[in-house]
PDB file of N, CA and C in Angstrom:
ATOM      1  N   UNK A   1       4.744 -17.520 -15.178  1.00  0.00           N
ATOM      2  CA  UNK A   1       6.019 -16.884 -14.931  1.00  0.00           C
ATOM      3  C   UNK A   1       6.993 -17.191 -16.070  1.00  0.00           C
ATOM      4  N   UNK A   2       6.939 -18.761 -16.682  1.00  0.00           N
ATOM      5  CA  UNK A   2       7.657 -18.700 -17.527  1.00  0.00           C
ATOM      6  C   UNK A   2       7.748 -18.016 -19.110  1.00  0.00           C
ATOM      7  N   UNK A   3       6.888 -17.367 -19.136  1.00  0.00           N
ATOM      8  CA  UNK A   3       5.885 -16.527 -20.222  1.00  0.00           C
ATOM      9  C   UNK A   3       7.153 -15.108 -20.216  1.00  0.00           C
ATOM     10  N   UNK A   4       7.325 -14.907 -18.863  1.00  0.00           N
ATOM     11  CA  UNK A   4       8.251 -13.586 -18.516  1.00  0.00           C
ATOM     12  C   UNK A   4       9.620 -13.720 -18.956  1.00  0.00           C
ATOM     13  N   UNK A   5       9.766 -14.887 -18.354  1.00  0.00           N
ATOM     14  CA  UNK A   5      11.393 -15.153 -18.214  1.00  0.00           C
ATOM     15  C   UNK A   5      11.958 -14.927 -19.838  1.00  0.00           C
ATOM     16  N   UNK A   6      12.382 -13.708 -20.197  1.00  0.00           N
ATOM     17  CA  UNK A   6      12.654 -13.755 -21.589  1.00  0.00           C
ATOM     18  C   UNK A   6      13.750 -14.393 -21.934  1.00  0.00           C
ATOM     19  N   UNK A   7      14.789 -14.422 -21.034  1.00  0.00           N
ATOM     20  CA  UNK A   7      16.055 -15.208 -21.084  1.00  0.00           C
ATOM     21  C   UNK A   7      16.565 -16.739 -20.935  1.00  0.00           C
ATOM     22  N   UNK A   8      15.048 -17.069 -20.383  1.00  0.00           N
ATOM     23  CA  UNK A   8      15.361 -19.045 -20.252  1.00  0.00           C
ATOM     24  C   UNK A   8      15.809 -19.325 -18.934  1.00  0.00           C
ATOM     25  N   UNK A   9      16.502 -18.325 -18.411  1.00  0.00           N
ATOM     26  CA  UNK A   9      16.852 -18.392 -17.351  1.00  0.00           C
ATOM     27  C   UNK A   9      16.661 -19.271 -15.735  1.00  0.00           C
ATOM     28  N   UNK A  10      15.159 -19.210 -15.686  1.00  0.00           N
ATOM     29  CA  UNK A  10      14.417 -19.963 -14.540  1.00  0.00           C
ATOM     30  C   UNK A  10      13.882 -18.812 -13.951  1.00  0.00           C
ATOM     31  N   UNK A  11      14.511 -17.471 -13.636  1.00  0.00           N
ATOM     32  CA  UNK A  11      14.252 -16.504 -12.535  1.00  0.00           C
ATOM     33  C   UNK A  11      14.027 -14.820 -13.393  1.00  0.00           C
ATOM     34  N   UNK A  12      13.459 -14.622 -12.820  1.00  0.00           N
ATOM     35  CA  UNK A  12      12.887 -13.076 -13.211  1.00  0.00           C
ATOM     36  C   UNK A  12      13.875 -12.078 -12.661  1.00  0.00           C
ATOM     37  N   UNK A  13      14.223 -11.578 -13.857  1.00  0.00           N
ATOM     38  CA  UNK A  13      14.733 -10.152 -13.317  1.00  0.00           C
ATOM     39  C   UNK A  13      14.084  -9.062 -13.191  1.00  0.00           C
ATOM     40  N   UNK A  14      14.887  -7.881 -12.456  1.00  0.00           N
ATOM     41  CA  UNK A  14      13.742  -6.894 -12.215  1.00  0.00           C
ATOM     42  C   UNK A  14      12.956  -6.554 -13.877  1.00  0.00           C
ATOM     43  N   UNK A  15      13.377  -6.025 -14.744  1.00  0.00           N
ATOM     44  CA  UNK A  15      12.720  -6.111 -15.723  1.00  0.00           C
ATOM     45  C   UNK A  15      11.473  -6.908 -15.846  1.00  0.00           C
ATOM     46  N   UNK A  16      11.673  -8.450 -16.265  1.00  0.00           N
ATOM     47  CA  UNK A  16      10.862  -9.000 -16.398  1.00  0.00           C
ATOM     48  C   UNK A  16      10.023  -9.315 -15.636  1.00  0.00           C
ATOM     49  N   UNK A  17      10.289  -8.927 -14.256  1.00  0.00           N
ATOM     50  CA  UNK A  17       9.482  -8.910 -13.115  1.00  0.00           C
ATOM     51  C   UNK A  17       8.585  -7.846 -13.182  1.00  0.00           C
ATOM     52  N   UNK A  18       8.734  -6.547 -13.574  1.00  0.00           N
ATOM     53  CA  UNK A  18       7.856  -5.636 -13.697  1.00  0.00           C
ATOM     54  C   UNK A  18       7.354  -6.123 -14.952  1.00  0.00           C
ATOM     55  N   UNK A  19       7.610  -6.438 -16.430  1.00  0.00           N
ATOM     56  CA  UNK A  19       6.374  -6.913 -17.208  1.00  0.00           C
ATOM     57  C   UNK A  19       5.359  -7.886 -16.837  1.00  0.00           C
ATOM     58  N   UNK A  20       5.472  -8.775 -15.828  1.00  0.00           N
ATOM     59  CA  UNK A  20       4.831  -9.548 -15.346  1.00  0.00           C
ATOM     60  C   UNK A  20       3.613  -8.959 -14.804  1.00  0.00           C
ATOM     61  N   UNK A  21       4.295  -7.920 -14.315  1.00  0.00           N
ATOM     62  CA  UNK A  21       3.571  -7.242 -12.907  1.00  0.00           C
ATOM     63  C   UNK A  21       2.387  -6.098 -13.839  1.00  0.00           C
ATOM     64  N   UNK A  22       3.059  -5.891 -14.694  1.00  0.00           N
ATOM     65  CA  UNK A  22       2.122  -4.619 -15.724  1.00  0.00           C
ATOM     66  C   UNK A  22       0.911  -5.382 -16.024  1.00  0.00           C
ATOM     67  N   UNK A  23       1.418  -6.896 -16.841  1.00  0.00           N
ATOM     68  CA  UNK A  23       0.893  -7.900 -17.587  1.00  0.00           C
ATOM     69  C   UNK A  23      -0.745  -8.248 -16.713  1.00  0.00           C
ATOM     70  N   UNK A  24      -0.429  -8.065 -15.450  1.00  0.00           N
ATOM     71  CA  UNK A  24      -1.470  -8.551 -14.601  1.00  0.00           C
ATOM     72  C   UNK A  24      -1.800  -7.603 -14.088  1.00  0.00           C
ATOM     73  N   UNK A  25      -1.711  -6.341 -14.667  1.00  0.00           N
ATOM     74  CA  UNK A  25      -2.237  -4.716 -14.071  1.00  0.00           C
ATOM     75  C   UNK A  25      -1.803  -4.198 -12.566  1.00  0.00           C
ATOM     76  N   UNK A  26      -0.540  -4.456 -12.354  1.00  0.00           N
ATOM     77  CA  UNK A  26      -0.271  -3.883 -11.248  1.00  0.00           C
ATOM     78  C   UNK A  26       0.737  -2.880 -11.670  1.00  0.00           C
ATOM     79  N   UNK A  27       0.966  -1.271 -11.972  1.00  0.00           N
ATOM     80  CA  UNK A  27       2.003  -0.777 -12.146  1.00  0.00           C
ATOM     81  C   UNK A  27       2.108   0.181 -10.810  1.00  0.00           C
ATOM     82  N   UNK A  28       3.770  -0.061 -10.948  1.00  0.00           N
ATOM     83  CA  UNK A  28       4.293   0.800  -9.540  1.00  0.00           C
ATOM     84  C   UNK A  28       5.445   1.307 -10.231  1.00  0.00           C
ATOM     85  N   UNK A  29       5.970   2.588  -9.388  1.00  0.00           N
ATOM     86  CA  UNK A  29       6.827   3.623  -9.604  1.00  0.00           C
ATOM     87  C   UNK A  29       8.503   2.785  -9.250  1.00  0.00           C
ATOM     88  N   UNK A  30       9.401   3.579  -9.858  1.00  0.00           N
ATOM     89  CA  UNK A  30      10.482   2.435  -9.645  1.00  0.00           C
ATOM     90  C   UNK A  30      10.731   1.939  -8.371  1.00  0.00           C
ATOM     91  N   UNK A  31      10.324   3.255  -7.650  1.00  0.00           N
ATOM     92  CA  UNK A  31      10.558   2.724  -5.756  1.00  0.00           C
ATOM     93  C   UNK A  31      10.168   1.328  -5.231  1.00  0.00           C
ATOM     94  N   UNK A  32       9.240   1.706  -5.971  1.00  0.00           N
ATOM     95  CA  UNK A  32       8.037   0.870  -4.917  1.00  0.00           C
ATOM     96  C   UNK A  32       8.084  -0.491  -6.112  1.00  0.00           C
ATOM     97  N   UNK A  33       8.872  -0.910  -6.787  1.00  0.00           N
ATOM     98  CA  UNK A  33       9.438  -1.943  -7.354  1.00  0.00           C
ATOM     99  C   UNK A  33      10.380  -2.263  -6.832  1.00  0.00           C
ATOM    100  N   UNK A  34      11.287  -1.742  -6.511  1.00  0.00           N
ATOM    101  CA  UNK A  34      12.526  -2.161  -6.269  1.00  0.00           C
ATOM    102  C   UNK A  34      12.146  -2.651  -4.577  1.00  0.00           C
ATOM    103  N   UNK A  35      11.290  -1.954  -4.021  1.00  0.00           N
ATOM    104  CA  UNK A  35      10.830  -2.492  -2.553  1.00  0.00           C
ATOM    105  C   UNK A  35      10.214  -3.919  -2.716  1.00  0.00           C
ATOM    106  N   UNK A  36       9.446  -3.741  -3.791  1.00  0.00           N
ATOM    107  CA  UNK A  36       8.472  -5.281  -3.824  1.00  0.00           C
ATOM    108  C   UNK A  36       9.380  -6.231  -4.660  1.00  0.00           C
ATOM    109  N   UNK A  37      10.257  -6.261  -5.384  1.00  0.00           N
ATOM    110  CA  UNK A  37      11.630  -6.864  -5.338  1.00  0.00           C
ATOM    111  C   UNK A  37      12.141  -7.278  -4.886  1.00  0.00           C
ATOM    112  N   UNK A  38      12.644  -6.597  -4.291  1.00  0.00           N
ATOM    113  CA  UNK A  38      13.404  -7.059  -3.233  1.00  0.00           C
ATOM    114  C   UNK A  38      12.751  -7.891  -2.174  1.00  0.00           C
ATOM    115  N   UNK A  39      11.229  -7.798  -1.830  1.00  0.00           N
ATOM    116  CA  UNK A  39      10.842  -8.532  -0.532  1.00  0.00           C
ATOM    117  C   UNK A  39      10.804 -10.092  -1.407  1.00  0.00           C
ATOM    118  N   UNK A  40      10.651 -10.210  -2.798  1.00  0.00           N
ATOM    119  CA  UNK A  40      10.650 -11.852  -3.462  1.00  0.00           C
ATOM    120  C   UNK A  40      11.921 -12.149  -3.683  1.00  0.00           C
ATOM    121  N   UNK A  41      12.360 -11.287  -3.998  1.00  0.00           N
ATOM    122  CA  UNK A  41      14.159 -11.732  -4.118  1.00  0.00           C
ATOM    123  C   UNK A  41      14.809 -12.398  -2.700  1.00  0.00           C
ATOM    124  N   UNK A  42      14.277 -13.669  -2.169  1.00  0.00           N
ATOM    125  CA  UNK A  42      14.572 -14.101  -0.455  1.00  0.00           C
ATOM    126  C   UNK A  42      15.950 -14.062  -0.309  1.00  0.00           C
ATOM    127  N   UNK A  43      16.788 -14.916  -0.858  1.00  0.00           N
ATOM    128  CA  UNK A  43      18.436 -15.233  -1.083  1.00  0.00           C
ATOM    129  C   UNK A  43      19.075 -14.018  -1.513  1.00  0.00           C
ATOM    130  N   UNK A  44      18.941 -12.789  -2.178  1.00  0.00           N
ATOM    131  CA  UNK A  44      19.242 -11.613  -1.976  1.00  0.00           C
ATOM    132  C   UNK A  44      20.397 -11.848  -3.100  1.00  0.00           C
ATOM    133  N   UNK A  45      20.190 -12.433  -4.675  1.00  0.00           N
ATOM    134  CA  UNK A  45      20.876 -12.708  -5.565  1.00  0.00           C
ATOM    135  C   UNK A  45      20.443 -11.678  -6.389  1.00  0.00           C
ATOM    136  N   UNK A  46      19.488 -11.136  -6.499  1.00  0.00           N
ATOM    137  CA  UNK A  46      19.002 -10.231  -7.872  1.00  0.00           C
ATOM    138  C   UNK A  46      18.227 -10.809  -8.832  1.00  0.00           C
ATOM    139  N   UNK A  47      17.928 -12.364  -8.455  1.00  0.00           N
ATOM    140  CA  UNK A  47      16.797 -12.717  -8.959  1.00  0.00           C
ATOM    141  C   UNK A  47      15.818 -12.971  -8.232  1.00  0.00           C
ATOM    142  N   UNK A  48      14.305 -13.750  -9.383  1.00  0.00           N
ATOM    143  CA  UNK A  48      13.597 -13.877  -8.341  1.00  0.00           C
ATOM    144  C   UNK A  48      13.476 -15.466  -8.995  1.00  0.00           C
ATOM    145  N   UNK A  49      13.275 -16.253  -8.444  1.00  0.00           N
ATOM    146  CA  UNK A  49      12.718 -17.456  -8.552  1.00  0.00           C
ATOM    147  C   UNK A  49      11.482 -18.061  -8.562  1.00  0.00           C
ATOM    148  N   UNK A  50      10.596 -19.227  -9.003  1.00  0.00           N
ATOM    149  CA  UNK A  50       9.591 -19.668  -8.980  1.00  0.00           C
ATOM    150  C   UNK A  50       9.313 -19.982  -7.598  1.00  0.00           C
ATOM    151  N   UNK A  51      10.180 -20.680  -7.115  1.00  0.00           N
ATOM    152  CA  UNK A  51       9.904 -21.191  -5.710  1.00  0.00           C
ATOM    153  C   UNK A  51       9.904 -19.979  -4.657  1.00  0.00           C
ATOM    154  N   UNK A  52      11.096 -19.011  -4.718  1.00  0.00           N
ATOM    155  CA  UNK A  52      10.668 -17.608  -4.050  1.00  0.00           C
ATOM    156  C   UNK A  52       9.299 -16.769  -4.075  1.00  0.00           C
ATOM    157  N   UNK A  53       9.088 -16.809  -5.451  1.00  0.00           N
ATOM    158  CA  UNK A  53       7.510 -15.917  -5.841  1.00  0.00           C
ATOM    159  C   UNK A  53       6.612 -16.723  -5.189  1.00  0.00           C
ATOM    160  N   UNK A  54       6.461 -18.428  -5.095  1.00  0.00           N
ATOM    161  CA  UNK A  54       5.568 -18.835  -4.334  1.00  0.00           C
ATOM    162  C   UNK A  54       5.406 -18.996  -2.991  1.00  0.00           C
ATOM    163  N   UNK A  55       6.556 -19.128  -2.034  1.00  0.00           N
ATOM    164  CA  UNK A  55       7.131 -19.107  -1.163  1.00  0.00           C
ATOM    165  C   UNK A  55       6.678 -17.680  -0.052  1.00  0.00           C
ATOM    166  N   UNK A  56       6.988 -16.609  -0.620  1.00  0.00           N
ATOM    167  CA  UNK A  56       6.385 -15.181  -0.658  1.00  0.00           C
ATOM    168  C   UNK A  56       4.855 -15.280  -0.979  1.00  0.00           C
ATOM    169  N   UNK A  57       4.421 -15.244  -1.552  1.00  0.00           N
ATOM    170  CA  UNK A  57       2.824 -15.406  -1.725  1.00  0.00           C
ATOM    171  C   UNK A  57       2.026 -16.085  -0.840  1.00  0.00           C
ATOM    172  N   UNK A  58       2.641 -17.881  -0.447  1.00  0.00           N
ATOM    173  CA  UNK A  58       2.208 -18.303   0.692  1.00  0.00           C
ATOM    174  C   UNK A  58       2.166 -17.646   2.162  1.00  0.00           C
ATOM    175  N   UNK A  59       3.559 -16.970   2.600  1.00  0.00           N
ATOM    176  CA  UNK A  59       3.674 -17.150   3.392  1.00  0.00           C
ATOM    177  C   UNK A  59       3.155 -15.413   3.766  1.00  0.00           C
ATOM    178  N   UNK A  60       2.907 -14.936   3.060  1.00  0.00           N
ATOM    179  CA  UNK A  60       2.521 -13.317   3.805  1.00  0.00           C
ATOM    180  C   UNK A  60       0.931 -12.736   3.225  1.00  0.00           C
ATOM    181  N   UNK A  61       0.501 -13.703   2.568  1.00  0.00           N
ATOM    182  CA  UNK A  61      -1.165 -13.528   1.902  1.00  0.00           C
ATOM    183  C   UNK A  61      -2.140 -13.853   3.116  1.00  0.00           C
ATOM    184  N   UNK A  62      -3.058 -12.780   3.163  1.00  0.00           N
ATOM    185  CA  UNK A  62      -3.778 -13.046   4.298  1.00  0.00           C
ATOM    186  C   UNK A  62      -5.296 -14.151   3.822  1.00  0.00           C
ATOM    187  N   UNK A  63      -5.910 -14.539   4.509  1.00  0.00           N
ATOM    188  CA  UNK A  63      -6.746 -15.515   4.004  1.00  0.00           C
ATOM    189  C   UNK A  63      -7.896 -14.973   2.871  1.00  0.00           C
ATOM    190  N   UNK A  64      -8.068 -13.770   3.467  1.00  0.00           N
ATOM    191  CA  UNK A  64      -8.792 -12.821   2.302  1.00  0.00           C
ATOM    192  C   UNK A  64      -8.111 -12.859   0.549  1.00  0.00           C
ATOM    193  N   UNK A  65      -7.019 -12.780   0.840  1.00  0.00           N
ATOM    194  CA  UNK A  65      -6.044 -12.912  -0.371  1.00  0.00           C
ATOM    195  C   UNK A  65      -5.960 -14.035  -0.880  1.00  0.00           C
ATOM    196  N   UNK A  66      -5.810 -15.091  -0.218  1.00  0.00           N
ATOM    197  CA  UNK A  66      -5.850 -16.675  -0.156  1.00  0.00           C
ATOM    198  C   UNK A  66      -7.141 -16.865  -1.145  1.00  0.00           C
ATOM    199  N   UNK A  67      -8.681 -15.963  -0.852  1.00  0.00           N
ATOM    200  CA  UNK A  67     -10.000 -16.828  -1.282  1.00  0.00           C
ATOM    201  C   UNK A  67      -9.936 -15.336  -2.690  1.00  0.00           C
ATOM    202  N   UNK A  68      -9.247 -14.903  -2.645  1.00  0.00           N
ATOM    203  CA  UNK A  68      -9.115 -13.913  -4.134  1.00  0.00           C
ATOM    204  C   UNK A  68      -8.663 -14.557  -4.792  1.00  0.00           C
ATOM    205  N   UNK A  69      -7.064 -15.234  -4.585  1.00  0.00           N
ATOM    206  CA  UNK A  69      -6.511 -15.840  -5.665  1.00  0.00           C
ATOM    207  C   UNK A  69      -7.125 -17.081  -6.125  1.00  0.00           C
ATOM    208  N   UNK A  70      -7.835 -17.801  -5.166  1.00  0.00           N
ATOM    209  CA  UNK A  70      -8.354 -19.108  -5.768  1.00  0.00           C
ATOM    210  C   UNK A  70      -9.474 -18.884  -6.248  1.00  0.00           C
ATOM    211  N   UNK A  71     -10.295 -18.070  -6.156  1.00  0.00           N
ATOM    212  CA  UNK A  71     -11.293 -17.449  -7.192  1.00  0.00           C
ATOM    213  C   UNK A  71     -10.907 -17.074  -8.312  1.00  0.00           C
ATOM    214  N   UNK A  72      -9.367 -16.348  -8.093  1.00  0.00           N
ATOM    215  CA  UNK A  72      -9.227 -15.576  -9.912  1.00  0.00           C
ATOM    216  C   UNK A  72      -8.521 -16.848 -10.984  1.00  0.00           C
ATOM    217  N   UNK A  73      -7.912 -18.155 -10.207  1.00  0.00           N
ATOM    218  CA  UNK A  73      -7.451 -19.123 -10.682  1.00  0.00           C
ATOM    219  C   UNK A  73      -8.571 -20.090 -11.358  1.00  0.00           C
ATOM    220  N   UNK A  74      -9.297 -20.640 -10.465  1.00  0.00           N
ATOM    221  CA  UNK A  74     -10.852 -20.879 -10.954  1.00  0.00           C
ATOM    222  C   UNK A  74     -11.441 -20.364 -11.947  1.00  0.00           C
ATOM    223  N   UNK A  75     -11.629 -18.865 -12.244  1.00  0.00           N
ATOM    224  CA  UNK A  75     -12.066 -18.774 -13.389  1.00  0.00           C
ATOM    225  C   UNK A  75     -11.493 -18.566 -14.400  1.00  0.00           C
ATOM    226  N   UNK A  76     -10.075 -18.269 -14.132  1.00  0.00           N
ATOM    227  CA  UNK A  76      -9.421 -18.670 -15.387  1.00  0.00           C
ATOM    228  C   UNK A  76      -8.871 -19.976 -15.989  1.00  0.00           C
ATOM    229  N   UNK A  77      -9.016 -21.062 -14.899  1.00  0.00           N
ATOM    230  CA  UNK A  77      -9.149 -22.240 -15.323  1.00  0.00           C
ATOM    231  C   UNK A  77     -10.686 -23.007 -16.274  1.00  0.00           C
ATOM    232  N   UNK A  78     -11.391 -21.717 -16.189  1.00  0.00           N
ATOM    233  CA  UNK A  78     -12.547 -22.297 -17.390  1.00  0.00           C
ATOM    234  C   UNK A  78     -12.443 -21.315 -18.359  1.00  0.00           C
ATOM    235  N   UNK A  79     -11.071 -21.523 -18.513  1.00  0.00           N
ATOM    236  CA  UNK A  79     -10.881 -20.948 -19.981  1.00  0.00           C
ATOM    237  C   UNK A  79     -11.429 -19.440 -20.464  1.00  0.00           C
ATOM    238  N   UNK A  80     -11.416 -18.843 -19.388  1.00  0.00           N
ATOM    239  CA  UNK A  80     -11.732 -17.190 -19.472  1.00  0.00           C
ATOM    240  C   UNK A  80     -10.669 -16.409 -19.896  1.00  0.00           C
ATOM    241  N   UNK A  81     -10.642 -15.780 -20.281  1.00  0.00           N
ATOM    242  CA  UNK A  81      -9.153 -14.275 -20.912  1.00  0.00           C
ATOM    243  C   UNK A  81      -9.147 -14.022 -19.768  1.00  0.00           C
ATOM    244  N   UNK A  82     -10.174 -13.012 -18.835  1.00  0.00           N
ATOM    245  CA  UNK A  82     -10.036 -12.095 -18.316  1.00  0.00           C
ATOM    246  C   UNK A  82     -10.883 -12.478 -16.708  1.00  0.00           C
ATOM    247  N   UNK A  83     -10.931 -11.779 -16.266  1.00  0.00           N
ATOM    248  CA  UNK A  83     -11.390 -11.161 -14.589  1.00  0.00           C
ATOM    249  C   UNK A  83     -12.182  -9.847 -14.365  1.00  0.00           C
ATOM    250  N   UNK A  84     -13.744 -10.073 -13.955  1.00  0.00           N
ATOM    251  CA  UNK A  84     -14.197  -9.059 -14.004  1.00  0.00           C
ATOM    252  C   UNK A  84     -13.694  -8.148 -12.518  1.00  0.00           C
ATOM    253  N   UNK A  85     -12.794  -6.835 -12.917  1.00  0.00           N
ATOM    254  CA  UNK A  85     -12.728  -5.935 -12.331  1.00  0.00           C
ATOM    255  C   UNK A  85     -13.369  -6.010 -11.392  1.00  0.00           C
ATOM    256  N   UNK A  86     -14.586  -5.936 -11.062  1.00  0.00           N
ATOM    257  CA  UNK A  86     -15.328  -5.738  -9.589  1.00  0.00           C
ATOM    258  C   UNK A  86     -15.019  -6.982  -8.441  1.00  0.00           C
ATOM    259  N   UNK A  87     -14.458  -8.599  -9.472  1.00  0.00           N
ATOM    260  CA  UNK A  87     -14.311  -9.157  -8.486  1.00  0.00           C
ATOM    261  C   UNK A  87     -12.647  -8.998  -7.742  1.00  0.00           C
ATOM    262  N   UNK A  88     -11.813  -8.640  -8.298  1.00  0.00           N
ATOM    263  CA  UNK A  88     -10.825  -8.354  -7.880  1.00  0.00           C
ATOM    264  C   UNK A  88     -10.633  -6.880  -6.597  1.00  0.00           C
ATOM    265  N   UNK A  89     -12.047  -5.638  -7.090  1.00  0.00           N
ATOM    266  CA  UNK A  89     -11.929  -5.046  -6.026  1.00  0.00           C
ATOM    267  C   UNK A  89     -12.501  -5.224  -5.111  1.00  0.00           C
ATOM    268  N   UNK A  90     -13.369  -6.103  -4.764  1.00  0.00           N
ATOM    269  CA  UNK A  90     -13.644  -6.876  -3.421  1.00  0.00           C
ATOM    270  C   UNK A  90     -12.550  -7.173  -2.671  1.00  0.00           C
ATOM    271  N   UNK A  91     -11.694  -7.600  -3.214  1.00  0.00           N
ATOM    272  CA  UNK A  91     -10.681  -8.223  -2.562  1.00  0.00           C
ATOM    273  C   UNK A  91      -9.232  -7.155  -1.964  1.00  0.00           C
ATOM    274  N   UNK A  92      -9.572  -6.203  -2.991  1.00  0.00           N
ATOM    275  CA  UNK A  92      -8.287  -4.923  -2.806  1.00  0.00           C
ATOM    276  C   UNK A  92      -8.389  -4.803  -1.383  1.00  0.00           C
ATOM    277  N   UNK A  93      -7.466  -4.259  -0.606  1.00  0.00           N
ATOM    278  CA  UNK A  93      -7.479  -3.885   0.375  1.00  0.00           C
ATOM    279  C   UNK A  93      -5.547  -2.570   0.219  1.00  0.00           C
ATOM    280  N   UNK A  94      -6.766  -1.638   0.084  1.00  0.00           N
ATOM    281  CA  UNK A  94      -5.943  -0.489   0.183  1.00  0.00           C
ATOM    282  C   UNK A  94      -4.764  -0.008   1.142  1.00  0.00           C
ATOM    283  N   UNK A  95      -5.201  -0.337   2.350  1.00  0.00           N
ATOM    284  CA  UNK A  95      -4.098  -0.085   3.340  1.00  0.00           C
ATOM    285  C   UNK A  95      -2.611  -1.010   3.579  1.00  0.00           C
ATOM    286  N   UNK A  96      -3.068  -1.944   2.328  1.00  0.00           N
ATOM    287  CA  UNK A  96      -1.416  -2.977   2.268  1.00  0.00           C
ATOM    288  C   UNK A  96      -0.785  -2.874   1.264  1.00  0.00           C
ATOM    289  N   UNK A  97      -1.403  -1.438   0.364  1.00  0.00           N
ATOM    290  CA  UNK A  97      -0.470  -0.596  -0.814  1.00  0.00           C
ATOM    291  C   UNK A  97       0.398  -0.094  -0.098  1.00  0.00           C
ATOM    292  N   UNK A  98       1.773  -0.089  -1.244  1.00  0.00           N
ATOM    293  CA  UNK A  98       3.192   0.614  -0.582  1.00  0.00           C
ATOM    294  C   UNK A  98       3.031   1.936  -0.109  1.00  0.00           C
ATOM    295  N   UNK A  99       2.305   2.644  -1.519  1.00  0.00           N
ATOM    296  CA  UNK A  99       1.796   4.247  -1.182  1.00  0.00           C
ATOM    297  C   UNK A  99       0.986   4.122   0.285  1.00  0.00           C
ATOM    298  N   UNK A 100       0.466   3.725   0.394  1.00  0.00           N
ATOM    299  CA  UNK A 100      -0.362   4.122   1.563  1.00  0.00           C
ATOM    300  C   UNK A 100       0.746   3.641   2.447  1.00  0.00           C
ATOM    301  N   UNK A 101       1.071   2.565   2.895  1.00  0.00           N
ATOM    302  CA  UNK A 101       2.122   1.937   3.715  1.00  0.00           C
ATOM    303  C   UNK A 101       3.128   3.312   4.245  1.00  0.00           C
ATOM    304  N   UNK A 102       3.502   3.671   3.040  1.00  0.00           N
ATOM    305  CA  UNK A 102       4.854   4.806   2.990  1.00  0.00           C
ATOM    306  C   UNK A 102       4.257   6.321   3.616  1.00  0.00           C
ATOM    307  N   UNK A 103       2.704   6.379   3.408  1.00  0.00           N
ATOM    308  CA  UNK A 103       2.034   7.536   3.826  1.00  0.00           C
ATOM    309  C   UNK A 103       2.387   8.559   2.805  1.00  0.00           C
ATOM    310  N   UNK A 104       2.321   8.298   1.560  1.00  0.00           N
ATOM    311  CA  UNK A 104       2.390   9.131   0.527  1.00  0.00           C
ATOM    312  C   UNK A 104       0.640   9.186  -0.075  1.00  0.00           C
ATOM    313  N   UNK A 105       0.069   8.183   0.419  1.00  0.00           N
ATOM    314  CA  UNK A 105      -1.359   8.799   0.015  1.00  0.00           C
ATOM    315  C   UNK A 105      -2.525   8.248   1.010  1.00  0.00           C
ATOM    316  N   UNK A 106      -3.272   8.775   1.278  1.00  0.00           N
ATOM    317  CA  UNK A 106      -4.294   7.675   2.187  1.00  0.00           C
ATOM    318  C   UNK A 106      -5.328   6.255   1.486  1.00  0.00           C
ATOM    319  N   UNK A 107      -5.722   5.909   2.209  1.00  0.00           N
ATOM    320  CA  UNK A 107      -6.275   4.643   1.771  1.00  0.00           C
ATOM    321  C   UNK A 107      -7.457   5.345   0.734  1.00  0.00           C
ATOM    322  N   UNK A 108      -8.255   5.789   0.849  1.00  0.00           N
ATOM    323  CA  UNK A 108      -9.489   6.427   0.164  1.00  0.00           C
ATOM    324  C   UNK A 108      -8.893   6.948  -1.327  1.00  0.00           C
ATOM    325  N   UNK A 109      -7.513   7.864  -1.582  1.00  0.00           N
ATOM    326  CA  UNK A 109      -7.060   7.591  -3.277  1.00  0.00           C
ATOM    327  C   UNK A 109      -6.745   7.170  -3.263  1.00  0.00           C
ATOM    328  N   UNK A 110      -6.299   5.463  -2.649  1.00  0.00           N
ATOM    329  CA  UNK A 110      -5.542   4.847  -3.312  1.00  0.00           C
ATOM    330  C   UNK A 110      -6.711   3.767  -4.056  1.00  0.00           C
ATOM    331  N   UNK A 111      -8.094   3.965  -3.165  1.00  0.00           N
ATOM    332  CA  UNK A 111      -9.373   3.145  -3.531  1.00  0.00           C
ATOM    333  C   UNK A 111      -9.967   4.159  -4.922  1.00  0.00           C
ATOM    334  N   UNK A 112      -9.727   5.350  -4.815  1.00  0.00           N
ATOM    335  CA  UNK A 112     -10.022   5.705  -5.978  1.00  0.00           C
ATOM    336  C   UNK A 112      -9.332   5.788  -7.372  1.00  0.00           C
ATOM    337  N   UNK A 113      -7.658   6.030  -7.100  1.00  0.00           N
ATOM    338  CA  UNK A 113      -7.080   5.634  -8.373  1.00  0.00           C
ATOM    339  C   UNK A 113      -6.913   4.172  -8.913  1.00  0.00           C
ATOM    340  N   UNK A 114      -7.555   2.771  -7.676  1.00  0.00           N
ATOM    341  CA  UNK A 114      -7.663   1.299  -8.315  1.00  0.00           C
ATOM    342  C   UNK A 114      -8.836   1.376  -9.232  1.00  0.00           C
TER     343      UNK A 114
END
């Protein structure tokens, strides 16, 4: 996170919150930023914080999500660049995309445009 913070700051702004978010291949439309924003932004300041981003992650990741992230941490703790794609879509679960959430697309493109 501190990689983002271009300002020194401690906390991510929306900006740097979406390079973060690109950085690790997640891009979303401004909506659906400013929604997922706002749900890390807890204190409702306009930033986001370290302890918020983790705070949020703990507390709404389902255990499935839980054994994704400590898999994708693991192997990038042996010094890997990258994450093979297939193991990350094991773990996707389409129906807890905003688009789908919002009913702007069904689960099946949202499995095909990941």
């Amino acid at each position: 996170m501190v990689r983002f913070d271009v300002n020194n700051n401690g906390h991510l702004e929306k900006i740097e919150f979406n390079e973060f978010l690109i950085h690790i291949g997640v891009f979303l439309s401004t909506q659906e930023l400013r929604t997922v924003y706002d749900q890390f932004d807890l204190n409702r300041d306009g930033l986001i914080s370290y302890a918020e981003l983790i705070k949020v992650l703990r507390d709404t990741a389902t255990e499935s999500r839980h054994k994704a992230i400590r898999a994708a941490f693991l192997q990038l703790a042996k010094n890997q660049t990258s994450i093979p794609l297939s193991n990350l879509m094991d773990q996707f679960r389409c129906e807890c995309h905003p688009r789908v959430q919002s009913r702007e697309k069904c689960a099946k493109a949202c499995r095909h445009e990941t």
